[in-house]
PDB file of N, CA and C in Angstrom:
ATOM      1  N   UNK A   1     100.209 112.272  96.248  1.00  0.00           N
ATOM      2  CA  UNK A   1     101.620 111.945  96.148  1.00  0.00           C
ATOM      3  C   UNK A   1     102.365 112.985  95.318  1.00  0.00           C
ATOM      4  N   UNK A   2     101.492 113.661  94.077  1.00  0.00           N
ATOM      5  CA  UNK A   2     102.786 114.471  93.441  1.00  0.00           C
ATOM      6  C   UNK A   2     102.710 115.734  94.048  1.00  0.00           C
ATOM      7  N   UNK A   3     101.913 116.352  94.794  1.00  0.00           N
ATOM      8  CA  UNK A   3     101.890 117.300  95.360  1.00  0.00           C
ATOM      9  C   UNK A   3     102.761 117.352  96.453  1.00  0.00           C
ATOM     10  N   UNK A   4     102.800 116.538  97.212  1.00  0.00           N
ATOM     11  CA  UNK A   4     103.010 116.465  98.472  1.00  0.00           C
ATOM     12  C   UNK A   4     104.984 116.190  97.683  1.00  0.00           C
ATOM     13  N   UNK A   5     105.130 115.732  96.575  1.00  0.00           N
ATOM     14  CA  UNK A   5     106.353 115.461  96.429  1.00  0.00           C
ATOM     15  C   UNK A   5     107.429 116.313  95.492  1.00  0.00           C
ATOM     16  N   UNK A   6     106.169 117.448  94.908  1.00  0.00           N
ATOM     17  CA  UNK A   6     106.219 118.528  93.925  1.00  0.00           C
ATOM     18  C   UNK A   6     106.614 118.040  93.099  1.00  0.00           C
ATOM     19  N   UNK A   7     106.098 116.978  92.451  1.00  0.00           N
ATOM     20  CA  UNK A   7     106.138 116.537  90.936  1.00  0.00           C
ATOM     21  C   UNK A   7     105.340 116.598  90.166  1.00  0.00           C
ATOM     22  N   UNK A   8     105.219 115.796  88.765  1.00  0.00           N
ATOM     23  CA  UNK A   8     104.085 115.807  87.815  1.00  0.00           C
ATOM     24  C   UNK A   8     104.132 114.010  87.771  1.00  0.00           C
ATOM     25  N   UNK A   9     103.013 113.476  86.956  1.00  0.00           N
ATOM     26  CA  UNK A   9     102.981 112.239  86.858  1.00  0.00           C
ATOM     27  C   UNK A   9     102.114 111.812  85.268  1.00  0.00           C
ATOM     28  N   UNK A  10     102.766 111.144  84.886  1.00  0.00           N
ATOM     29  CA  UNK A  10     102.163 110.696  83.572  1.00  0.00           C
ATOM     30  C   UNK A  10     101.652 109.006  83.598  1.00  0.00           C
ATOM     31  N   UNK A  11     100.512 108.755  83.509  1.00  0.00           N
ATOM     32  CA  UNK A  11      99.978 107.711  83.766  1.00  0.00           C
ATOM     33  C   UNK A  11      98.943 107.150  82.250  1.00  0.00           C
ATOM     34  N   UNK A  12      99.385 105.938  82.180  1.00  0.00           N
ATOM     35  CA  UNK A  12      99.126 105.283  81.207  1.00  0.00           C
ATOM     36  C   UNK A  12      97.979 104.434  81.182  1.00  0.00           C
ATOM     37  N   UNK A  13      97.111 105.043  80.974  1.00  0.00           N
ATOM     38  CA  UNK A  13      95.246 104.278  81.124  1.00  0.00           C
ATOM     39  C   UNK A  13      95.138 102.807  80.587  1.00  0.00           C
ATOM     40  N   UNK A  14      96.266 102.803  79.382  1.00  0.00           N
ATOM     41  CA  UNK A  14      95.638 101.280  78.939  1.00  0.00           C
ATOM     42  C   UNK A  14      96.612 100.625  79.914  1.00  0.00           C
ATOM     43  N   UNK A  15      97.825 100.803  80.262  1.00  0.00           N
ATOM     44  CA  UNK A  15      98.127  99.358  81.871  1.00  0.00           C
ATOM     45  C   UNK A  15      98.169  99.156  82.792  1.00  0.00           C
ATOM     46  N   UNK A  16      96.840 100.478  83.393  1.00  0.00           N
ATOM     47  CA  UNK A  16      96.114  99.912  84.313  1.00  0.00           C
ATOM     48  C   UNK A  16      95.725  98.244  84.519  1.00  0.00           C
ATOM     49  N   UNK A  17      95.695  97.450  85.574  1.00  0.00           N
ATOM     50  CA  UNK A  17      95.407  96.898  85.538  1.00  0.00           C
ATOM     51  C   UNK A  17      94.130  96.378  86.117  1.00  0.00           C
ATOM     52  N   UNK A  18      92.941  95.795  85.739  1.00  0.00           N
ATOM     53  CA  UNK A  18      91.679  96.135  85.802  1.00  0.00           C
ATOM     54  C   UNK A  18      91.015  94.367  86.009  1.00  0.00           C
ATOM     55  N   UNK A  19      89.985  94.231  87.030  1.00  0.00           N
ATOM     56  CA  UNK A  19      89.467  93.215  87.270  1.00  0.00           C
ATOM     57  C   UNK A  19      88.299  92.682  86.164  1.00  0.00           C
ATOM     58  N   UNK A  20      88.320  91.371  85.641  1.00  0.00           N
ATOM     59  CA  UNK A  20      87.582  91.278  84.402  1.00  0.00           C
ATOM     60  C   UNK A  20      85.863  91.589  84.513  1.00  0.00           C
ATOM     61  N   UNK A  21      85.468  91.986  83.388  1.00  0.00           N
ATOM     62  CA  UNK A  21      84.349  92.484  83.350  1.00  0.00           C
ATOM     63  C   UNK A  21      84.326  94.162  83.860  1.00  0.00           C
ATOM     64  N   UNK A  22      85.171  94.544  84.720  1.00  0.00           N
ATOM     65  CA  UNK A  22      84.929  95.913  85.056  1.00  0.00           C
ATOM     66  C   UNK A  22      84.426  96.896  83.903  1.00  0.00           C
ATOM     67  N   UNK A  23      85.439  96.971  83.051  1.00  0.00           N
ATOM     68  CA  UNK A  23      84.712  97.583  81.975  1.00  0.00           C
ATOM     69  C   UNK A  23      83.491  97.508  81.541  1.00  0.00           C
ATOM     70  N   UNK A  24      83.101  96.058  81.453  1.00  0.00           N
ATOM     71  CA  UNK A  24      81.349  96.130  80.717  1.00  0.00           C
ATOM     72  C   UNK A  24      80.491  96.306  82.191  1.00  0.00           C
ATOM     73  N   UNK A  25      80.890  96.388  83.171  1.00  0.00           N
ATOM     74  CA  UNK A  25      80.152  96.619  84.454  1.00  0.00           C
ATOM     75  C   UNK A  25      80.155  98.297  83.865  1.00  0.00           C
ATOM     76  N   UNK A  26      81.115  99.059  83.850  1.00  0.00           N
ATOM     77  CA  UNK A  26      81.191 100.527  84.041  1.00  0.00           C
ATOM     78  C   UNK A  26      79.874 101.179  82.274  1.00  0.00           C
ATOM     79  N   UNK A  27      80.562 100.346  81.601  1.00  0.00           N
ATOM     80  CA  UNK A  27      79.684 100.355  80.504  1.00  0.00           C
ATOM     81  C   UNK A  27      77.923 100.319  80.323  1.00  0.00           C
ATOM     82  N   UNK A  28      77.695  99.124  81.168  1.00  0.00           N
ATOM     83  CA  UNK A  28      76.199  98.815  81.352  1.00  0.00           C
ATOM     84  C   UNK A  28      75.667 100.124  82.466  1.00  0.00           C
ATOM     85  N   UNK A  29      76.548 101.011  82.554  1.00  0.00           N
ATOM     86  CA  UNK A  29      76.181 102.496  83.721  1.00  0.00           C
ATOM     87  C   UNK A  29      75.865 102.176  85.035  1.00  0.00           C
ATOM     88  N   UNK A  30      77.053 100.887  85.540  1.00  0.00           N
ATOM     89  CA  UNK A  30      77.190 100.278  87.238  1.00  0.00           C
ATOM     90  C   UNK A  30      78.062 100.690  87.743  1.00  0.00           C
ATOM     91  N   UNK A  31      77.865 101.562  88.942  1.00  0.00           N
ATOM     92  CA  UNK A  31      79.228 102.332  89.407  1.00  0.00           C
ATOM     93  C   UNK A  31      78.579 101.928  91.005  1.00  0.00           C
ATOM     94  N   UNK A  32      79.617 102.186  91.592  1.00  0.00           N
ATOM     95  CA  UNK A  32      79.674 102.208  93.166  1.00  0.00           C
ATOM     96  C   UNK A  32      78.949 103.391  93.304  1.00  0.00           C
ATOM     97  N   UNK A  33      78.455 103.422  94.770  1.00  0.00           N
ATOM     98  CA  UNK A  33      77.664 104.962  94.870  1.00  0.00           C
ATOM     99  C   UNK A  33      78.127 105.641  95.247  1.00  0.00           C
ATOM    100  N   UNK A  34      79.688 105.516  95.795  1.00  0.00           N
ATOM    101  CA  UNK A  34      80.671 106.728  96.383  1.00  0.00           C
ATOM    102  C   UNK A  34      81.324 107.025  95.150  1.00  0.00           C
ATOM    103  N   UNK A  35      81.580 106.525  93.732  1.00  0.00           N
ATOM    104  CA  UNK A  35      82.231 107.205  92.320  1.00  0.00           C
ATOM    105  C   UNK A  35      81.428 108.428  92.235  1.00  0.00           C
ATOM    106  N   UNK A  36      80.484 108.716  91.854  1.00  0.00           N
ATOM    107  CA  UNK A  36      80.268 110.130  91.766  1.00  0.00           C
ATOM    108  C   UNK A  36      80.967 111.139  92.146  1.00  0.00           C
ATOM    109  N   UNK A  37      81.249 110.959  93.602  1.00  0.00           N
ATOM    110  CA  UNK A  37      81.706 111.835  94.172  1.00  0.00           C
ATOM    111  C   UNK A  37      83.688 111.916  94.204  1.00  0.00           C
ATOM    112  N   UNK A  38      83.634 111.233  93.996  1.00  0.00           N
ATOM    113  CA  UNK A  38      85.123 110.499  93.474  1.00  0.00           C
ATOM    114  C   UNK A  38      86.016 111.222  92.606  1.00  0.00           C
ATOM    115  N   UNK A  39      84.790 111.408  91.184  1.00  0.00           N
ATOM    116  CA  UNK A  39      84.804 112.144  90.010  1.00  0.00           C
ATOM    117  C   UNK A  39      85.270 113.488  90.398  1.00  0.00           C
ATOM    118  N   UNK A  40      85.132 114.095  91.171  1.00  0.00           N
ATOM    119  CA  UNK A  40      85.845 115.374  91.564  1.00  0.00           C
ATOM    120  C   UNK A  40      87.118 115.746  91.361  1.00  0.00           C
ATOM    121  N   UNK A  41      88.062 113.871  91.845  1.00  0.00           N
ATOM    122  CA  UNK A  41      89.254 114.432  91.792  1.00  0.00           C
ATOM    123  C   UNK A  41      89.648 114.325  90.594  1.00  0.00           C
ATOM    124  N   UNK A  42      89.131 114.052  89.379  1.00  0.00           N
ATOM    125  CA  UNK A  42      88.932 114.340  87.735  1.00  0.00           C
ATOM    126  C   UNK A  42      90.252 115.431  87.179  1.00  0.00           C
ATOM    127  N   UNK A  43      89.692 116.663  88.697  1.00  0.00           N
ATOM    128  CA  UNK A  43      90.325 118.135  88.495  1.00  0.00           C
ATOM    129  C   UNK A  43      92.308 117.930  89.064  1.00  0.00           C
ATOM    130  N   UNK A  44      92.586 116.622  89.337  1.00  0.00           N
ATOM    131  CA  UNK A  44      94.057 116.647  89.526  1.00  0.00           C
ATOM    132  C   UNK A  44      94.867 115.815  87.968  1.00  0.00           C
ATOM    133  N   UNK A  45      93.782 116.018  87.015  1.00  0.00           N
ATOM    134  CA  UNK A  45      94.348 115.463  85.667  1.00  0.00           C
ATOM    135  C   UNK A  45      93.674 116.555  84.597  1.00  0.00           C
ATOM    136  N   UNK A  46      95.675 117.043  84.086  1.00  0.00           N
ATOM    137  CA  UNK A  46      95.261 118.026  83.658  1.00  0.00           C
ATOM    138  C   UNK A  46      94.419 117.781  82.026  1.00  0.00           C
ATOM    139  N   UNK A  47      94.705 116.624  81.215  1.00  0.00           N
ATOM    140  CA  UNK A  47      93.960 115.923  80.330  1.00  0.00           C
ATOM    141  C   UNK A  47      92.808 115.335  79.912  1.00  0.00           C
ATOM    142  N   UNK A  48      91.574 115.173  81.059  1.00  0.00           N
ATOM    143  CA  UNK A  48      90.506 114.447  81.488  1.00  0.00           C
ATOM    144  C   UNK A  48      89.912 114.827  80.332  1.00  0.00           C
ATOM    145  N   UNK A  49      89.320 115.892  79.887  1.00  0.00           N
ATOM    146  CA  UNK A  49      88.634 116.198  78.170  1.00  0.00           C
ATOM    147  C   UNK A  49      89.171 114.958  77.260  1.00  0.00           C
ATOM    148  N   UNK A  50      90.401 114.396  77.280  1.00  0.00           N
ATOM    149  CA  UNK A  50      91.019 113.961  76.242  1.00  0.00           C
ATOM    150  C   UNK A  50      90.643 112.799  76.156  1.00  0.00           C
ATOM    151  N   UNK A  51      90.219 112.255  77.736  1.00  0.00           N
ATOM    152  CA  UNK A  51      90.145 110.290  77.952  1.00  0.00           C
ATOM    153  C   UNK A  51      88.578 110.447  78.589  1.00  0.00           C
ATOM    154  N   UNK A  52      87.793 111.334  79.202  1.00  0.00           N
ATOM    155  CA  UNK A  52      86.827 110.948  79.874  1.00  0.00           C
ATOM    156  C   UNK A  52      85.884 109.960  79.137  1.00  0.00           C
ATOM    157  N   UNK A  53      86.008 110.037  77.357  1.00  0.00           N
ATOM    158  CA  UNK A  53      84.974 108.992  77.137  1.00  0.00           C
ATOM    159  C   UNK A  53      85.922 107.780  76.469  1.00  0.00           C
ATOM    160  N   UNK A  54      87.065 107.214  77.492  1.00  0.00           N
ATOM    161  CA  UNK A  54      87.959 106.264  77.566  1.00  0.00           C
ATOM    162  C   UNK A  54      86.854 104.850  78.320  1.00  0.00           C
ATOM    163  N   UNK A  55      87.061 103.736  77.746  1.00  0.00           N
ATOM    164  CA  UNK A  55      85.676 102.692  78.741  1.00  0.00           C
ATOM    165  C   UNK A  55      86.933 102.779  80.451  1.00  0.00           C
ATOM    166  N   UNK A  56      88.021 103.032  80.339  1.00  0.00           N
ATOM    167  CA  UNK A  56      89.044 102.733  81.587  1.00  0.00           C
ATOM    168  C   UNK A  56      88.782 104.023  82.636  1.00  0.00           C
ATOM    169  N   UNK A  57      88.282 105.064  81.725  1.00  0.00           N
ATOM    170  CA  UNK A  57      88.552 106.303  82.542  1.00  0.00           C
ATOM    171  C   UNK A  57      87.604 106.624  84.265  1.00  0.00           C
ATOM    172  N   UNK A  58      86.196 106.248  83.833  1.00  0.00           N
ATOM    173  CA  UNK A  58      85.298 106.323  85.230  1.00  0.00           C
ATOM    174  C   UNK A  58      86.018 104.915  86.402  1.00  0.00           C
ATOM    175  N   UNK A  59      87.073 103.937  85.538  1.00  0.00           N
ATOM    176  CA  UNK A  59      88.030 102.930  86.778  1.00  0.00           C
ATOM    177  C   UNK A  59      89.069 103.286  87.768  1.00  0.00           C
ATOM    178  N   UNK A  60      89.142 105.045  87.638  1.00  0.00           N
ATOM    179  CA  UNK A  60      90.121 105.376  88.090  1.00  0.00           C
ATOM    180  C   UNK A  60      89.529 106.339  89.436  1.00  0.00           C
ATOM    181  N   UNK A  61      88.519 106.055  89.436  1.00  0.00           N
ATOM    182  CA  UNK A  61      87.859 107.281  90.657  1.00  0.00           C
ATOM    183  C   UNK A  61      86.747 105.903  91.289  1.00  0.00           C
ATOM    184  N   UNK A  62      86.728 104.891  90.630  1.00  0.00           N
ATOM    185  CA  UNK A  62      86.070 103.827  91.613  1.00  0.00           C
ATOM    186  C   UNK A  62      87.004 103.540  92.968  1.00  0.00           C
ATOM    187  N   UNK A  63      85.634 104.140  93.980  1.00  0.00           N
ATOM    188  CA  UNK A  63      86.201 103.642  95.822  1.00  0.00           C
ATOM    189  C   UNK A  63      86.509 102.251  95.835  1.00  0.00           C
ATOM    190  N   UNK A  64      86.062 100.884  95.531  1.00  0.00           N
ATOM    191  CA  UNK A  64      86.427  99.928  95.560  1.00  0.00           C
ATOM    192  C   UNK A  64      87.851  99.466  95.238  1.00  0.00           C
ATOM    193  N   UNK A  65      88.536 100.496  94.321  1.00  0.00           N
ATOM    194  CA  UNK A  65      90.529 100.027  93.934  1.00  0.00           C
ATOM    195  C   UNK A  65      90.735 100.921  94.876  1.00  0.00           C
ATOM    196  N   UNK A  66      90.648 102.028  95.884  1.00  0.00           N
ATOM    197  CA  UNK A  66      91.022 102.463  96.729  1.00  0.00           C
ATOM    198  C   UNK A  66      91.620 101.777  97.604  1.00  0.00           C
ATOM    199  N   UNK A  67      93.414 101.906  98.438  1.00  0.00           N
ATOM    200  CA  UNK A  67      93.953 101.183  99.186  1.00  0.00           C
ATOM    201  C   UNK A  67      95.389 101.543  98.579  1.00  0.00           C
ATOM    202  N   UNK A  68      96.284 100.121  99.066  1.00  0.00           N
ATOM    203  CA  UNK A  68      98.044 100.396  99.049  1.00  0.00           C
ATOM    204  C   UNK A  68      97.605  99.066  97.302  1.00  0.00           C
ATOM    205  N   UNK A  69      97.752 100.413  96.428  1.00  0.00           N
ATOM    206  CA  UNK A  69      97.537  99.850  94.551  1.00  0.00           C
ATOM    207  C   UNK A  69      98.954 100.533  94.221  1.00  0.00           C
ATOM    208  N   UNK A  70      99.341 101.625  94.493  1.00  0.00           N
ATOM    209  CA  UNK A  70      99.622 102.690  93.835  1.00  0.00           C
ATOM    210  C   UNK A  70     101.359 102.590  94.996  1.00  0.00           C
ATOM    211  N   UNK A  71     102.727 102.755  94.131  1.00  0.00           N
ATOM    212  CA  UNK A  71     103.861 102.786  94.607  1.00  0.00           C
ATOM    213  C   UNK A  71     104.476 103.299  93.641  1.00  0.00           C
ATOM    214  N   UNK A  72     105.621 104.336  94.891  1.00  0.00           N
ATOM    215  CA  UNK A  72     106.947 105.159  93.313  1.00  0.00           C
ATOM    216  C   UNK A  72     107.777 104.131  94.023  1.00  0.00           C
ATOM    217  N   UNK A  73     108.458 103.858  92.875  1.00  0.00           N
ATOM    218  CA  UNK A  73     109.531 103.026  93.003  1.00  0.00           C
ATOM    219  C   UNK A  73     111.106 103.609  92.266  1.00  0.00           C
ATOM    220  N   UNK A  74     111.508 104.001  92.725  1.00  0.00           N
ATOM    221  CA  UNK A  74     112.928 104.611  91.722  1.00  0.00           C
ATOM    222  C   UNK A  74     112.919 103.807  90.208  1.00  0.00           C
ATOM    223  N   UNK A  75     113.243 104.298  89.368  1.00  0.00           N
ATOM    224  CA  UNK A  75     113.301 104.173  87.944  1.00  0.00           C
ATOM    225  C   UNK A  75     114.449 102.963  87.650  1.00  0.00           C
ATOM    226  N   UNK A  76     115.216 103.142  88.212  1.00  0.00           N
ATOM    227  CA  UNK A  76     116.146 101.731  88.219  1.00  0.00           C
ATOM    228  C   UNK A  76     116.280 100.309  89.009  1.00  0.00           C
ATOM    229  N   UNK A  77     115.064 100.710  89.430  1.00  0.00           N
ATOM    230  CA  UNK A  77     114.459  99.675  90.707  1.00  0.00           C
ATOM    231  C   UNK A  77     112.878  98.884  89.820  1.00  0.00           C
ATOM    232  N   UNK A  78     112.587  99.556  89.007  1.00  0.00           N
ATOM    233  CA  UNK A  78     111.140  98.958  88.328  1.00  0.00           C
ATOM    234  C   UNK A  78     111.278  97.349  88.222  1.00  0.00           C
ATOM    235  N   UNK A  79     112.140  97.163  87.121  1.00  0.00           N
ATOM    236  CA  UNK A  79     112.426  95.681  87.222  1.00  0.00           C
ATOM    237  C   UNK A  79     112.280  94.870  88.115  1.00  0.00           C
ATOM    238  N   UNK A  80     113.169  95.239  89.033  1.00  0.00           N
ATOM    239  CA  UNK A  80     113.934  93.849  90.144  1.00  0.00           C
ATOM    240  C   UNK A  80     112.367  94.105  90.872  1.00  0.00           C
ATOM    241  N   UNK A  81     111.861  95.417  91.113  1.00  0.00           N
ATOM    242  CA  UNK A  81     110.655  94.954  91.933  1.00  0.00           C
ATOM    243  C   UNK A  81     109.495  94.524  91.643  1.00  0.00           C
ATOM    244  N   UNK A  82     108.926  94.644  90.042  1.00  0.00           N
ATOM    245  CA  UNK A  82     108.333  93.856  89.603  1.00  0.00           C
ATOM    246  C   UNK A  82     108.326  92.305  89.486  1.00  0.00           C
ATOM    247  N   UNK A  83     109.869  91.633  89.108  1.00  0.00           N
ATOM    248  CA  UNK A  83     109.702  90.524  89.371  1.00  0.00           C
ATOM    249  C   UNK A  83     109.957  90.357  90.791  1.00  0.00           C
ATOM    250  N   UNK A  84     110.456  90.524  91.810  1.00  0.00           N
ATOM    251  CA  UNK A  84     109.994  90.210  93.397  1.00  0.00           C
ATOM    252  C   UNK A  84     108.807  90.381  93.320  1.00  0.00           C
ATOM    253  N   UNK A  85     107.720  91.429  92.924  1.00  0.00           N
ATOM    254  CA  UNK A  85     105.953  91.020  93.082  1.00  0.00           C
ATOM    255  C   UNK A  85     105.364  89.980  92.305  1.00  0.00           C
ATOM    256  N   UNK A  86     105.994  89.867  91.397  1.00  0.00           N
ATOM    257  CA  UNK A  86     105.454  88.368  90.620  1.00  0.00           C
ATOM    258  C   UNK A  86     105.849  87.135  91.023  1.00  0.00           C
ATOM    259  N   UNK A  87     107.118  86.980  91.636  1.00  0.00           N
ATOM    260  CA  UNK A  87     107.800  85.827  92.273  1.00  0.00           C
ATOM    261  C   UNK A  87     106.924  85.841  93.913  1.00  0.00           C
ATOM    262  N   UNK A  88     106.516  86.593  94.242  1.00  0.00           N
ATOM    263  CA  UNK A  88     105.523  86.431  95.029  1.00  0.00           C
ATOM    264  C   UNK A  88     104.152  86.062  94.933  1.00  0.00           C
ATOM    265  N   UNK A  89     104.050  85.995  93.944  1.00  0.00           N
ATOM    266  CA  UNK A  89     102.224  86.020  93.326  1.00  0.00           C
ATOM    267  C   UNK A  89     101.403  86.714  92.884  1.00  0.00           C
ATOM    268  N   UNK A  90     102.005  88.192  92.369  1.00  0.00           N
ATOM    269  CA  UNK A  90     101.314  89.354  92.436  1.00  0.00           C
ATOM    270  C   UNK A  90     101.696  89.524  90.628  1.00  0.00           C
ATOM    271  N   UNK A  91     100.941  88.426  90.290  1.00  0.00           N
ATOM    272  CA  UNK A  91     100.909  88.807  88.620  1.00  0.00           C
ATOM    273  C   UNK A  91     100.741  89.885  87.924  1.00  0.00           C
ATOM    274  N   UNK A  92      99.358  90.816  88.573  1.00  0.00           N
ATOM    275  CA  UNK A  92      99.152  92.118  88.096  1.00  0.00           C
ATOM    276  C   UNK A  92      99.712  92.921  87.995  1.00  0.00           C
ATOM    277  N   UNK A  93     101.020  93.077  88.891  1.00  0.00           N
ATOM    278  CA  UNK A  93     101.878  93.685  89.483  1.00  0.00           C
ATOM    279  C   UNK A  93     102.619  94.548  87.881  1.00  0.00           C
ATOM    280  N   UNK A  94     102.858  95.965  88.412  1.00  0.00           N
ATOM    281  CA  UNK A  94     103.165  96.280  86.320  1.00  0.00           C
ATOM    282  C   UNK A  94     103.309  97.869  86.774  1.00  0.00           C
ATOM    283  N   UNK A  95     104.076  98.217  86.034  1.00  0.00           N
ATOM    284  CA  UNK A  95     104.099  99.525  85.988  1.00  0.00           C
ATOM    285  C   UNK A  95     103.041 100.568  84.368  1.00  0.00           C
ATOM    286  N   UNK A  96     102.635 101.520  85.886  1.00  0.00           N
ATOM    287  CA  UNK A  96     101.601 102.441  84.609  1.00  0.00           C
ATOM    288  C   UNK A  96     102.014 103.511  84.887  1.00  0.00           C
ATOM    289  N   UNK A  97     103.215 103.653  85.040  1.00  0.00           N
ATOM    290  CA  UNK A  97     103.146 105.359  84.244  1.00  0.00           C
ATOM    291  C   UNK A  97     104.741 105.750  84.831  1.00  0.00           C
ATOM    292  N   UNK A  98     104.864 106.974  84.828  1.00  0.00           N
ATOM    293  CA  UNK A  98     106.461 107.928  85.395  1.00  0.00           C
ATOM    294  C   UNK A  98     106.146 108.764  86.434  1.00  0.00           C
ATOM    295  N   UNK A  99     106.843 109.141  86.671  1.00  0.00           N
ATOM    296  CA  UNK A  99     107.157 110.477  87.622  1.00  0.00           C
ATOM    297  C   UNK A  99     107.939 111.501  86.893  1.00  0.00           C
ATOM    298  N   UNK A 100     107.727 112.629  86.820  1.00  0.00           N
ATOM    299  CA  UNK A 100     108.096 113.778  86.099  1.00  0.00           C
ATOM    300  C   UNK A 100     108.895 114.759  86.588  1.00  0.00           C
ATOM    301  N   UNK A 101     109.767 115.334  86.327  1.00  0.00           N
ATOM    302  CA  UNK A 101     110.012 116.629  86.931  1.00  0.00           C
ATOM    303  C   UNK A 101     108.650 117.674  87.275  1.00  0.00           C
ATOM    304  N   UNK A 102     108.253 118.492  87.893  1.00  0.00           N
ATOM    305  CA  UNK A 102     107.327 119.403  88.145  1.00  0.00           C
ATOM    306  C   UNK A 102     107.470 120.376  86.820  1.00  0.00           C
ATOM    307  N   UNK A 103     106.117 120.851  86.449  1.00  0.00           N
ATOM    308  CA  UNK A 103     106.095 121.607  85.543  1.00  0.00           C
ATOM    309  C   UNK A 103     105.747 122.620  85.759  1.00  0.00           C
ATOM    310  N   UNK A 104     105.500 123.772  85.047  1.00  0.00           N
ATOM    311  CA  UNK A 104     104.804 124.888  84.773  1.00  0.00           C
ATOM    312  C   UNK A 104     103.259 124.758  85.309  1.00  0.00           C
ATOM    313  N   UNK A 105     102.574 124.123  84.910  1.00  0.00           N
ATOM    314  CA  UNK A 105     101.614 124.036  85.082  1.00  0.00           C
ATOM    315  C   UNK A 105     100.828 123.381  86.534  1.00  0.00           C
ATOM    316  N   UNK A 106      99.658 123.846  87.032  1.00  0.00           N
ATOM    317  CA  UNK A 106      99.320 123.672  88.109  1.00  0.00           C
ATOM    318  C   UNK A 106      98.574 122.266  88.326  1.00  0.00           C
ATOM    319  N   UNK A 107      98.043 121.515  87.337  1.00  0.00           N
ATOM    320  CA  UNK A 107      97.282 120.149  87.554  1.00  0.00           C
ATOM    321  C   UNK A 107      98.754 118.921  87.400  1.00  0.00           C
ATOM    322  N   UNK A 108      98.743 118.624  88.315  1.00  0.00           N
ATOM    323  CA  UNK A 108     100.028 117.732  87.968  1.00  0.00           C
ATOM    324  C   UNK A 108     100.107 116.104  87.434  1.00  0.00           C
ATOM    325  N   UNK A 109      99.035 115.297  87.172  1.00  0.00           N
ATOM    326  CA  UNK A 109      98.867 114.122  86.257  1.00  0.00           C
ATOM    327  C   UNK A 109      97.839 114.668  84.646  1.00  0.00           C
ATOM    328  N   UNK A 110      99.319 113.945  84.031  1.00  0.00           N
ATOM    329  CA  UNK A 110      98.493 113.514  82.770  1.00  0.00           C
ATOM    330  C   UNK A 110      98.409 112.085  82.715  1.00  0.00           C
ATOM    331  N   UNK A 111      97.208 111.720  82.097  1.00  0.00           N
ATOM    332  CA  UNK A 111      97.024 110.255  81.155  1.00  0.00           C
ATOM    333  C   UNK A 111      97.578 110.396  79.510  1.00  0.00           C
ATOM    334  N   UNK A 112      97.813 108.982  79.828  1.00  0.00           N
ATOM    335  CA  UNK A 112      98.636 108.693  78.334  1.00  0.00           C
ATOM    336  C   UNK A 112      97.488 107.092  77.746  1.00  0.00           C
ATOM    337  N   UNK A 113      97.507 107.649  76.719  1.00  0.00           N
ATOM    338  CA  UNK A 113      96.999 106.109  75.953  1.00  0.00           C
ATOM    339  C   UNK A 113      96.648 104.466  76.843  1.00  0.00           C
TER     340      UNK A 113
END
């Protein structure tokens, strides 16, 4: 998405939102057998040194959250469409992170806290 949209993206690891136990699953060293390979795209965050030994960080290259998770929504639109996903049932529903102007630099997501 930020490529294809020539942006940057700043994404916020702790509000992710994450199915319980995942963490102590990823912890006890239980991964899907397609994450390994997953881990590759590691190289589209230009920060990964900073979070890789984050317990959230190996949740973000698991094939199993793969699918329609992930939406830009205009910045003045966050609200109203968060609560339309919650007034629907979609509690999890939450924003993790921005969209950036494009930078200088060639890896275009950072993680944030």
């Amino acid at each position: 998405m930020t490529r294809a949209s020539r942006v940057d993206a700043e994404l916020e690891l702790a509000a992710l939102p994450i199915l319980d136990g995942a963490v102590d699953t990823v912890a006890a060293g239980i991964f899907s057998s397609l994450q390994p390979a997953n881990l590759r795209l590691g190289r589209s965050v230009r920060n990964t040194e900073s979070f890789v030994g984050h317990p959230r960080y190996p949740l973000l290259f698991d094939p199993q959250t793969a699918g329609g998770l992930l939406a830009s929504v205009p910045a003045g639109s966050v609200d109203a469409c968060l609560a339309a996903l919650h007034a629907l049932g979609y509690a999890q529903a939450t924003r993790i992170g921005h969209i950036l102007p494009a930078s200088e630099v060639t890896v275009p997501i950072a993680l944030v806290g």
